[in-house]
Protein backbone atom coordinates (compact mmCIF):
# COMPACT_ATOMS: atom_id res chain seq x y z
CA UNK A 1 156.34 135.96 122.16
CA UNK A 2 159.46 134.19 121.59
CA UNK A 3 160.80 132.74 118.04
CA UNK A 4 160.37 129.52 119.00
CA UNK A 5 156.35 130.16 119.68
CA UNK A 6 155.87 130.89 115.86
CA UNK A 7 155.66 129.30 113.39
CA UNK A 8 158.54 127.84 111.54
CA UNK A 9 157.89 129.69 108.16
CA UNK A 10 157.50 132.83 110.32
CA UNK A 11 160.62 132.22 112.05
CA UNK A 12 162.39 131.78 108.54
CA UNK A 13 161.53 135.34 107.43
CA UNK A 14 162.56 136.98 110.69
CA UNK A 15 166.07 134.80 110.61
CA UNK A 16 165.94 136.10 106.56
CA UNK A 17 165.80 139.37 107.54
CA UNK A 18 168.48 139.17 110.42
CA UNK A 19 170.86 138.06 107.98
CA UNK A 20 170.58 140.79 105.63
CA UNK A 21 170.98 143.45 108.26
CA UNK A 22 173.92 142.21 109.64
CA UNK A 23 175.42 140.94 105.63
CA UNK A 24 174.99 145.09 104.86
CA UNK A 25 175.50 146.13 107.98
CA UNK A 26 172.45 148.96 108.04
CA UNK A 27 169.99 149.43 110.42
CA UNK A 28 166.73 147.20 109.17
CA UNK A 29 166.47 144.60 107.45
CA UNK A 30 163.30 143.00 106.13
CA UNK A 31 161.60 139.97 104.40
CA UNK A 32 158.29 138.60 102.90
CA UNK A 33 156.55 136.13 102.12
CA UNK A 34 154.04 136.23 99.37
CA UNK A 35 151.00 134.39 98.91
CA UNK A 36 152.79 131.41 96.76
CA UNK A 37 155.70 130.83 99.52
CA UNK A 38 157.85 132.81 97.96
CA UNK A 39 160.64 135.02 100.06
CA UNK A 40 162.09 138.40 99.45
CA UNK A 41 164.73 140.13 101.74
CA UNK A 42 166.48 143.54 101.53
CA UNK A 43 167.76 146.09 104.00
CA UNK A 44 167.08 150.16 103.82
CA UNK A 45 168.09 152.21 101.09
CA UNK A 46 169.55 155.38 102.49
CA UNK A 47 171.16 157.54 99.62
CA UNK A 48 171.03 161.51 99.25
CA UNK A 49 168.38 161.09 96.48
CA UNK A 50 166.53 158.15 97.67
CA UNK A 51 165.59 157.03 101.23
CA UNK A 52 163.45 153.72 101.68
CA UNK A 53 162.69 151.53 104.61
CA UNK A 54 163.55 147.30 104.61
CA UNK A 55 159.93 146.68 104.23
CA UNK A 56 159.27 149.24 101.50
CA UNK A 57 162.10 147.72 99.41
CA UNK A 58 161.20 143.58 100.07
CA UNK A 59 157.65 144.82 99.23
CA UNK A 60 158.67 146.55 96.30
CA UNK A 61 160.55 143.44 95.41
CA UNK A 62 157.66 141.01 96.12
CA UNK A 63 155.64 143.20 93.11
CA UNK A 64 157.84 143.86 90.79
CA UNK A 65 158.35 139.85 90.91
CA UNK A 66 154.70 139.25 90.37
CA UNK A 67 153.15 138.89 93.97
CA UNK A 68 149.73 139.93 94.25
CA UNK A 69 149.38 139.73 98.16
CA UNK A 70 151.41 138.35 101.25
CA UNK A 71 151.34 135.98 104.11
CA UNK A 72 153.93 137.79 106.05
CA UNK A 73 156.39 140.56 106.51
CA UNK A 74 159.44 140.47 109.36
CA UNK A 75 161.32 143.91 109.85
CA UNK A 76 164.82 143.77 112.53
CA UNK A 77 165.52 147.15 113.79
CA UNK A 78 166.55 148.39 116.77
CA UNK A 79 163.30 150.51 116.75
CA UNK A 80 160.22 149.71 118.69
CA UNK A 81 157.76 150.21 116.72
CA UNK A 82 157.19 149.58 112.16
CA UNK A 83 156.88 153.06 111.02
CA UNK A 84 153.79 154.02 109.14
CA UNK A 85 155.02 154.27 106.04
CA UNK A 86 155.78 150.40 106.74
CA UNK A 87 152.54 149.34 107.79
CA UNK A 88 150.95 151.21 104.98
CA UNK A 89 153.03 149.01 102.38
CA UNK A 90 152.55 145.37 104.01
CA UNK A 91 148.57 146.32 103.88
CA UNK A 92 148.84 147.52 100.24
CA UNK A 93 148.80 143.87 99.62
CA UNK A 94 146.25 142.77 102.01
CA UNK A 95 145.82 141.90 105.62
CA UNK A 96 149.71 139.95 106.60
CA UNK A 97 151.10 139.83 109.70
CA UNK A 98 154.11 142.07 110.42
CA UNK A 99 156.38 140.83 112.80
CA UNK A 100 158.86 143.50 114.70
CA UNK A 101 162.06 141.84 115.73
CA UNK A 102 165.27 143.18 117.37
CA UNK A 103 168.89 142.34 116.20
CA UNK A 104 168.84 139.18 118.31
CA UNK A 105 165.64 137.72 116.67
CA UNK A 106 163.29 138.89 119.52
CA UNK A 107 160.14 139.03 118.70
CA UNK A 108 158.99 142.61 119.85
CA UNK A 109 155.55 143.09 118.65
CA UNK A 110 153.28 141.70 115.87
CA UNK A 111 151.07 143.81 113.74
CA UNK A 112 148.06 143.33 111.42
């Protein structure tokens, strides 16, 4: 699956989240979509007292903003795989797609 294959809102989230990884330079970065069309982006939190994934934070974002459920989620990483603490918060608010990218906006893998 390439970028160009999805579709354009889809793409936008994965580009969203490619910026923010490379604007903080860390080693996710994340975005959503919630169920109105609204976006969210945010890269990992990695402090001695507080350690959160990109999708945990643009999730937590997404709530405490007032979504109720998404249409998407887009993690970059250089891993292969959405950890499971990952997955766990994109189903939290129902069943959206999670698509894996690397840093070059390759679509690795997409989840439900």
């Amino acid at each position: 699956m390439t970028e160009t294959t999805l579709h354009p809102e889809d793409s936008k989230i994965i580009t969203l989240a490619r910026a923010a990884r490379a604007r903080n330079g860390t080693a996710e970065g994340a975005a959503v979509r919630d169920e109105t069309g609204r976006t969210y982006t945010a890269t990992n939190v990695d402090l001695p007292s507080l350690k959160l994934s990109a999708v945990q934070v643009a999730v937590a974002m997404a709530v405490s903003s007032g979504a109720v459920s998404l249409e998407a989620a887009a993690l970059v990483s250089e891993e292969d795989d959405p950890g499971e603490q990952d997955m766990a918060a994109v189903e939290d608010l129902g069943n959206a797609v999670l698509f894996l990218a690397g840093p070059d906006g390759a679509v690795k893998g997409r989840y439900i």
